[in-house]
N, C-alpha and C. Protein backbone atom coordinates (compact mmCIF):
# COMPACT_ATOMS: atom_id res chain seq x y z
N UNK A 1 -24.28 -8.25 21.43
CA UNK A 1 -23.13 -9.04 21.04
C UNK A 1 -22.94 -9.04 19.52
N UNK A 2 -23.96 -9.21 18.80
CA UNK A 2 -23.71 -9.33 17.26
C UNK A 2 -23.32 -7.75 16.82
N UNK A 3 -23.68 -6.25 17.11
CA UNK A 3 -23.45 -5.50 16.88
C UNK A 3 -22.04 -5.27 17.01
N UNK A 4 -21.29 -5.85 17.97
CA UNK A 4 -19.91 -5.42 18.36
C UNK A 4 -19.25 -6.31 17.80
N UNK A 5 -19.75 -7.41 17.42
CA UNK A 5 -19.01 -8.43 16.84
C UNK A 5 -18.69 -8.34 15.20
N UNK A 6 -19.87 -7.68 14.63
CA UNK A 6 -19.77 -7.47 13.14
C UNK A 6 -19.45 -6.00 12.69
N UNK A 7 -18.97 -5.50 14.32
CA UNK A 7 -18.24 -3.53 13.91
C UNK A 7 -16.95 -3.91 14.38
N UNK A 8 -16.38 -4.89 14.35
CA UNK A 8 -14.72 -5.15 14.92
C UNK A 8 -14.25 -5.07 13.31
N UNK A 9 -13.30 -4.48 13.52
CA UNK A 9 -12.30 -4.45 12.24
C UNK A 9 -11.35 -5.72 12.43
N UNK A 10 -10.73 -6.07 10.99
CA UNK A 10 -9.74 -7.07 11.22
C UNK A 10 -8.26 -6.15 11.67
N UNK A 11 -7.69 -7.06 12.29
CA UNK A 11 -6.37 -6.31 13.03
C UNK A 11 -5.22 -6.89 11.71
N UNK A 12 -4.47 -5.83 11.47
CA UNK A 12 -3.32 -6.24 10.42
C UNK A 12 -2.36 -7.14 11.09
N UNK A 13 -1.68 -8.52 9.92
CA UNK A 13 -0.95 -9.56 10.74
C UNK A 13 0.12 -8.60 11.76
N UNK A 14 0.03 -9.10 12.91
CA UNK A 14 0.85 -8.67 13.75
C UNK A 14 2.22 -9.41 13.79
N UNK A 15 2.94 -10.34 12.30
CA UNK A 15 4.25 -10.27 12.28
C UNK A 15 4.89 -9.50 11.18
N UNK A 16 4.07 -8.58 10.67
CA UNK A 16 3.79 -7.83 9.56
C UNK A 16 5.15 -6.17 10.17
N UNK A 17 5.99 -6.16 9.52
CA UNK A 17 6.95 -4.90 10.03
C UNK A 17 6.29 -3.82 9.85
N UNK A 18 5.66 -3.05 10.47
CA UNK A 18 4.79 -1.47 9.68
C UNK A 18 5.66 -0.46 10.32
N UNK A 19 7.00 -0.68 10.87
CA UNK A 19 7.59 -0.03 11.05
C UNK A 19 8.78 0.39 10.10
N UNK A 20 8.90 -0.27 8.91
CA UNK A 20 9.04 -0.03 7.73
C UNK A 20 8.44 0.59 6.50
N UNK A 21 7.24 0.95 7.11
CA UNK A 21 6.40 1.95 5.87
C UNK A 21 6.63 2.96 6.23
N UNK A 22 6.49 3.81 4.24
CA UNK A 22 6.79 5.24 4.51
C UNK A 22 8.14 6.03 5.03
N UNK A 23 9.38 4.95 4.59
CA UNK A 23 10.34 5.13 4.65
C UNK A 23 11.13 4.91 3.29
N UNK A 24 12.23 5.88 2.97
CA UNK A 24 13.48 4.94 1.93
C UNK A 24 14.20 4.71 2.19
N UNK A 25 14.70 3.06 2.23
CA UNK A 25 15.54 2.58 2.99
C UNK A 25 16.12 2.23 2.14
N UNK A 26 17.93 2.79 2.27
CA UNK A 26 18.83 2.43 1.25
C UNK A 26 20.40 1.76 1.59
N UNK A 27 20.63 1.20 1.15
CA UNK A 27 21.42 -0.02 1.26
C UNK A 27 22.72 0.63 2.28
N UNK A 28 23.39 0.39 3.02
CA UNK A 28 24.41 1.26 4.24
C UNK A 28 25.42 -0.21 3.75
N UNK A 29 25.48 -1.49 3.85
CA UNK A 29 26.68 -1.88 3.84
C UNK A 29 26.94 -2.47 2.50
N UNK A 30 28.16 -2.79 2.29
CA UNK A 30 28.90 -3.12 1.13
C UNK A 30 29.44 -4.90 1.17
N UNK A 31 28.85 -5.43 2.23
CA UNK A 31 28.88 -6.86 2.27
C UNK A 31 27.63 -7.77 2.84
N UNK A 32 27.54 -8.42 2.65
CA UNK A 32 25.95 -9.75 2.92
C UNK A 32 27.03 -9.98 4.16
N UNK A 33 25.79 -10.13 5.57
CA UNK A 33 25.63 -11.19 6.60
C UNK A 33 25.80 -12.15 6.09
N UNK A 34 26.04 -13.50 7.00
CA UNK A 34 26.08 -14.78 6.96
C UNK A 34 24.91 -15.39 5.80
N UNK A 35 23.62 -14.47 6.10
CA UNK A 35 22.51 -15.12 5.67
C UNK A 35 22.52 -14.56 4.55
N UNK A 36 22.88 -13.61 4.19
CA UNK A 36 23.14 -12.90 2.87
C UNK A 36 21.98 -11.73 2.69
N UNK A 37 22.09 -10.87 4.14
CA UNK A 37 21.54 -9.53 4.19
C UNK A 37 21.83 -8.87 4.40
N UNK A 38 21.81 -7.41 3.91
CA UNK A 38 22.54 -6.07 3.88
C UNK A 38 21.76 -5.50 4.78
N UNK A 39 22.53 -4.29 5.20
CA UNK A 39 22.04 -2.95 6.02
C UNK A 39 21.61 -2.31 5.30
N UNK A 40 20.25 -1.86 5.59
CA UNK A 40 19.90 -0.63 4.98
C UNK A 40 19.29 0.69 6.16
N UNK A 41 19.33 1.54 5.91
CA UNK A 41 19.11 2.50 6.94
C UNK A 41 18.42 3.89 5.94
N UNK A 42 17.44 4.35 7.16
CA UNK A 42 16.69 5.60 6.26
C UNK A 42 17.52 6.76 5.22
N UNK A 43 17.05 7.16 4.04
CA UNK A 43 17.85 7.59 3.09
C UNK A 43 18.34 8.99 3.88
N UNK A 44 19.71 9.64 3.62
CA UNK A 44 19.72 10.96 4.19
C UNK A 44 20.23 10.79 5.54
N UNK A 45 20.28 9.66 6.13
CA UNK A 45 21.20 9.27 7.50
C UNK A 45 22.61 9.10 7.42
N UNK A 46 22.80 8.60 6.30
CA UNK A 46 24.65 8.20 6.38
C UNK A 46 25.39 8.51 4.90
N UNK A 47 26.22 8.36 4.60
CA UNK A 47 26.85 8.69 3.55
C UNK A 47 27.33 7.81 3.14
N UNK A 48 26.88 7.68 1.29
CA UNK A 48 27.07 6.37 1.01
C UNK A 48 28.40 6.23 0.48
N UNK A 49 28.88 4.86 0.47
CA UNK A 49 30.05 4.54 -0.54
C UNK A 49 30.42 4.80 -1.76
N UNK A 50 28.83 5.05 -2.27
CA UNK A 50 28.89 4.49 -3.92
C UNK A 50 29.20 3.60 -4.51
N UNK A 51 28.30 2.58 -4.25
CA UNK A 51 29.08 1.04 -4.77
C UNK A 51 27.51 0.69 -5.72
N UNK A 52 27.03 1.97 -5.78
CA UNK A 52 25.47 1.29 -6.67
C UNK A 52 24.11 1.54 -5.58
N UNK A 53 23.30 2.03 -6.86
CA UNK A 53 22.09 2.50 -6.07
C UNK A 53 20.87 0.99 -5.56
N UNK A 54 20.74 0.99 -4.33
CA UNK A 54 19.60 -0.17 -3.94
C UNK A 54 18.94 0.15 -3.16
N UNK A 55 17.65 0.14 -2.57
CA UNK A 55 16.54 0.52 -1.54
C UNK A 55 15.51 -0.17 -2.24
N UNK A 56 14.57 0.63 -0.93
CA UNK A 56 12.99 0.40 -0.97
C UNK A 56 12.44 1.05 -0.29
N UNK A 57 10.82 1.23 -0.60
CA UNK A 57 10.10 1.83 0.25
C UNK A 57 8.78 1.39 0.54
N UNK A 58 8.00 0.91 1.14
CA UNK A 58 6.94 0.42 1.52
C UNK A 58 6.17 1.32 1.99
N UNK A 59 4.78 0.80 1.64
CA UNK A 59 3.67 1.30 2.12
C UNK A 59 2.58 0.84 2.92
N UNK A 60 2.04 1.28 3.84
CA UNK A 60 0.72 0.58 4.84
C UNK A 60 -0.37 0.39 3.46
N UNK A 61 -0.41 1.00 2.00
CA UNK A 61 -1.73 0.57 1.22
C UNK A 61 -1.25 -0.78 0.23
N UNK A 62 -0.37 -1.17 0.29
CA UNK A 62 0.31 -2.53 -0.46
C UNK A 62 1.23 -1.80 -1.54
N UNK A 63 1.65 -0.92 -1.87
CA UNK A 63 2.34 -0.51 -2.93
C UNK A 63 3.44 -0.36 -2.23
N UNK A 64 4.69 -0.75 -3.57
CA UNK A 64 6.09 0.14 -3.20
C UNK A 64 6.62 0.26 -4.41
N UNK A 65 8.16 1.22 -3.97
CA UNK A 65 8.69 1.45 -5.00
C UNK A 65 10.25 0.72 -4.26
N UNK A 66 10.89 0.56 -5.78
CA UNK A 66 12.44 -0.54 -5.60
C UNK A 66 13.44 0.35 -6.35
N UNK A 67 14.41 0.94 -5.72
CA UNK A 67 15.45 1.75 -6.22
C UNK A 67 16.52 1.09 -6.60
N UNK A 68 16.85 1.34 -7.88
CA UNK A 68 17.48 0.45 -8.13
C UNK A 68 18.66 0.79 -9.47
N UNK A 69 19.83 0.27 -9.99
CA UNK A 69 20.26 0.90 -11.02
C UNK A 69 19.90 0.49 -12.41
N UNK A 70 20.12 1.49 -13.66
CA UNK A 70 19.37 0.65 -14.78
C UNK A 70 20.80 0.78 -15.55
N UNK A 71 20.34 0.85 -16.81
CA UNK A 71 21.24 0.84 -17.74
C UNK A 71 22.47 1.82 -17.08
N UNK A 72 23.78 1.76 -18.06
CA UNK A 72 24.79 2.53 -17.38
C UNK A 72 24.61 3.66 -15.95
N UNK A 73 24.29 2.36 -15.09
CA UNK A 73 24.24 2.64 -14.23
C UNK A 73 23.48 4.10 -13.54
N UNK A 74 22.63 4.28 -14.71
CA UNK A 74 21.29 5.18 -14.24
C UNK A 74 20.37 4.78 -13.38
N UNK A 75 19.56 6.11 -12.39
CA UNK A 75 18.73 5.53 -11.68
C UNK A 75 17.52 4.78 -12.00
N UNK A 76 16.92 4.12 -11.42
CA UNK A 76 15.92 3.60 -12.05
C UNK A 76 14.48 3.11 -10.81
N UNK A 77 13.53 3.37 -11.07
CA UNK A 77 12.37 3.36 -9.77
C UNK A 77 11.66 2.13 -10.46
N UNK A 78 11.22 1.66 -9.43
CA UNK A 78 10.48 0.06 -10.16
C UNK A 78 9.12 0.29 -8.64
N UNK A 79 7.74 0.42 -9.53
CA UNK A 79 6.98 0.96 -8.65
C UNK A 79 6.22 -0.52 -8.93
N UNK A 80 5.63 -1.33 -7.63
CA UNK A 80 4.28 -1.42 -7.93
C UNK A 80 3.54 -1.68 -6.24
N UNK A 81 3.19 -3.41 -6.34
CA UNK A 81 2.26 -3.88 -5.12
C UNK A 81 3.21 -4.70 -4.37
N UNK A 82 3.07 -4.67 -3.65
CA UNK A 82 3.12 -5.62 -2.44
C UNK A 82 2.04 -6.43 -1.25
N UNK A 83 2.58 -7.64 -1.32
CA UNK A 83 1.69 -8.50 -0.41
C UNK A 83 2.28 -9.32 0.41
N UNK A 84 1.99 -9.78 1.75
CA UNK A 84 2.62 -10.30 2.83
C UNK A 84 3.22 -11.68 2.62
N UNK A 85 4.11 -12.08 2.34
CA UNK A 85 5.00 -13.21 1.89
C UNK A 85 5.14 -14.47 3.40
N UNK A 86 3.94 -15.53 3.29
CA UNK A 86 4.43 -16.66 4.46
C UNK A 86 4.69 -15.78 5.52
N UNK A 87 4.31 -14.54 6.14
CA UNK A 87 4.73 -14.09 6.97
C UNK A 87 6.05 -13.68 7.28
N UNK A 88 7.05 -13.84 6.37
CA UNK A 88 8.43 -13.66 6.42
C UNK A 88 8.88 -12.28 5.40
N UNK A 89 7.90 -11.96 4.51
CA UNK A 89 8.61 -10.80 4.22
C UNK A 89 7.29 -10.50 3.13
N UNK A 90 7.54 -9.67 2.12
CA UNK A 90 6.93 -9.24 1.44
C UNK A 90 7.03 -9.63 -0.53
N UNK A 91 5.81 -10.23 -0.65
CA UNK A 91 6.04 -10.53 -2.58
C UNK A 91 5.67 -9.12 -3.32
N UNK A 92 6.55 -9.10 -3.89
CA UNK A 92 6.70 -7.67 -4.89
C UNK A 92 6.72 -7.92 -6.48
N UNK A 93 5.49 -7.27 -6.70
CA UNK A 93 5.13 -7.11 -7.91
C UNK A 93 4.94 -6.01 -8.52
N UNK A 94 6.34 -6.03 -9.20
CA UNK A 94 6.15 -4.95 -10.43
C UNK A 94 5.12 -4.47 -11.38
N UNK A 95 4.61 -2.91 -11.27
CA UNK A 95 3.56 -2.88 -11.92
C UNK A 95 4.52 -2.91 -14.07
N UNK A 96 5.36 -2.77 -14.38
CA UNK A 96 6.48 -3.27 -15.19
C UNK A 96 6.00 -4.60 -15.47
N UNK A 97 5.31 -5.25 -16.34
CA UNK A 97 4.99 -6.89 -16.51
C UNK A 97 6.66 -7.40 -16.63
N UNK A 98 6.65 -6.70 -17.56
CA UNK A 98 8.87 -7.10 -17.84
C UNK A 98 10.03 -7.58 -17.08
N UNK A 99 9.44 -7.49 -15.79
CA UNK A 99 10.03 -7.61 -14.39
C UNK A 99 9.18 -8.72 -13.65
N UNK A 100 10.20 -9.77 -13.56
CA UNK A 100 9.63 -10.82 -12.72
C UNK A 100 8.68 -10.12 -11.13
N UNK A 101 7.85 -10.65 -10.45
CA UNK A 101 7.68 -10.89 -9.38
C UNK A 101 8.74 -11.31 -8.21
N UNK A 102 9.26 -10.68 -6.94
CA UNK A 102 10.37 -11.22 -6.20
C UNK A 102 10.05 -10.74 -4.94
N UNK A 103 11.21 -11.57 -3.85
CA UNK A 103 10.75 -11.80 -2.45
C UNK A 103 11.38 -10.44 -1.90
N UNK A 104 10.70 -9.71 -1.16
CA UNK A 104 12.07 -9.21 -0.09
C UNK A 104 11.43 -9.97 1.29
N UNK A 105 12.98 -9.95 1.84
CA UNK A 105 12.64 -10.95 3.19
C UNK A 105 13.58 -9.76 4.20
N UNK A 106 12.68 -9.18 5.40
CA UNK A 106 13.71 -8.06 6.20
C UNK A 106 13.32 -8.91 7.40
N UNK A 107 14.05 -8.77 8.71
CA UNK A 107 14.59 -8.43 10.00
C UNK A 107 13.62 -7.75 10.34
N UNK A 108 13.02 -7.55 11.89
CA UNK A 108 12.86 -6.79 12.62
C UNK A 108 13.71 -5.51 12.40
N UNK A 109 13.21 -4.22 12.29
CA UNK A 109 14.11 -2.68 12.34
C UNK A 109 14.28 -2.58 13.79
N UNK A 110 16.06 -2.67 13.54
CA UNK A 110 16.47 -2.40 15.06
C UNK A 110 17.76 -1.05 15.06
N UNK A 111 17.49 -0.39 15.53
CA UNK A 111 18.70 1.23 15.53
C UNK A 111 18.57 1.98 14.74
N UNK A 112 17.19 2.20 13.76
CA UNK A 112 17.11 3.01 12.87
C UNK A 112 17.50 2.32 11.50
N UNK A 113 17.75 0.77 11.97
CA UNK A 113 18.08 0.18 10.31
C UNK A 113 17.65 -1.32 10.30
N UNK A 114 17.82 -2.21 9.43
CA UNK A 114 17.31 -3.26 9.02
C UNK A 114 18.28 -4.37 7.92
N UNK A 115 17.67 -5.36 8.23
CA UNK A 115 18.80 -6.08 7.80
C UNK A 115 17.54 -6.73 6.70
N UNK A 116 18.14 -6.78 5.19
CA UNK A 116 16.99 -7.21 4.30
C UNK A 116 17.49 -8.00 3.50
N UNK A 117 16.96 -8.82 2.59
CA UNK A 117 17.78 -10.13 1.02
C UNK A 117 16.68 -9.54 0.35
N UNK A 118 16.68 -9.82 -0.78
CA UNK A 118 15.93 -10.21 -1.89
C UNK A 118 16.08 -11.02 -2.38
N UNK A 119 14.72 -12.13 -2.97
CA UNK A 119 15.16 -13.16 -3.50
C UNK A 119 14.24 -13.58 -4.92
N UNK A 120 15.15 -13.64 -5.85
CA UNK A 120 14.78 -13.55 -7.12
C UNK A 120 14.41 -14.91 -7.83
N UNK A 121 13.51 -14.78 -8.28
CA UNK A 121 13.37 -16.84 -8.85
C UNK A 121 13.39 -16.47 -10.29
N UNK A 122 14.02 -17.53 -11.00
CA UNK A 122 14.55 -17.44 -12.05
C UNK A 122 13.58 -18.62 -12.81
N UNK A 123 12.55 -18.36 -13.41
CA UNK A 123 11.72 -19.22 -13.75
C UNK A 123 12.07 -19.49 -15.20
């Protein structure tokens, strides 16, 4: 009993989306849900509007990267960690000190896409 008990691995939270890693998921609609979340769908699936570059991409090792626009509207990659947020989404920390810490909060991925916010605290 103690042998099998101290060779069990811990199981990753199972409200944890890992069906979102290892994807770039980039923004598909041009208006907020009720709750104030966009579509995003895997990059290279649909054709965008052009209303401005936004995504993400997650990883099963805690890192991601945040696509995003910078100055005149150049691209801009914002890489760092991620960690499991209250179970509701993920805290993202810029390896960038310059860049606050912020929430993304996604949906279950349902049809090949996802419904996501970000939420920024203004300290």
């Amino acid at each position: 009993m103690f042998f099998l008990a101290g060779s069990c691995k811990k199981d990753q939270d199972p409200t944890l989306e890992t069906s979102l890693f290892g994807i770039d998921w980039d923004r598909a609609s041009t208006q907020p849900d009720a709750e104030g979340n966009y579509t995003y769908k895997p990059r290279g699936t649909f054709t965008s509007s052009g209303w401005g570059r936004d995504g993400f991409r997650l990883e099963s090792d805690g890192t991601f990267v945040w696509y995003t626009s910078g100055l005149a509207d150049g691209a801009l990659d914002i890489s760092g960690t991620w960690t499991s947020e209250d179970n509701q989404g993920f805290r993202l920390k810029p390896n960038d000190t310059g860049i606050p810490e912020f929430i993304l909060v996604t949906k279950p991925v349902q049809n090949n896409m996802v419904q996501a916010r970000y939420i920024f605290r203004l300290y």
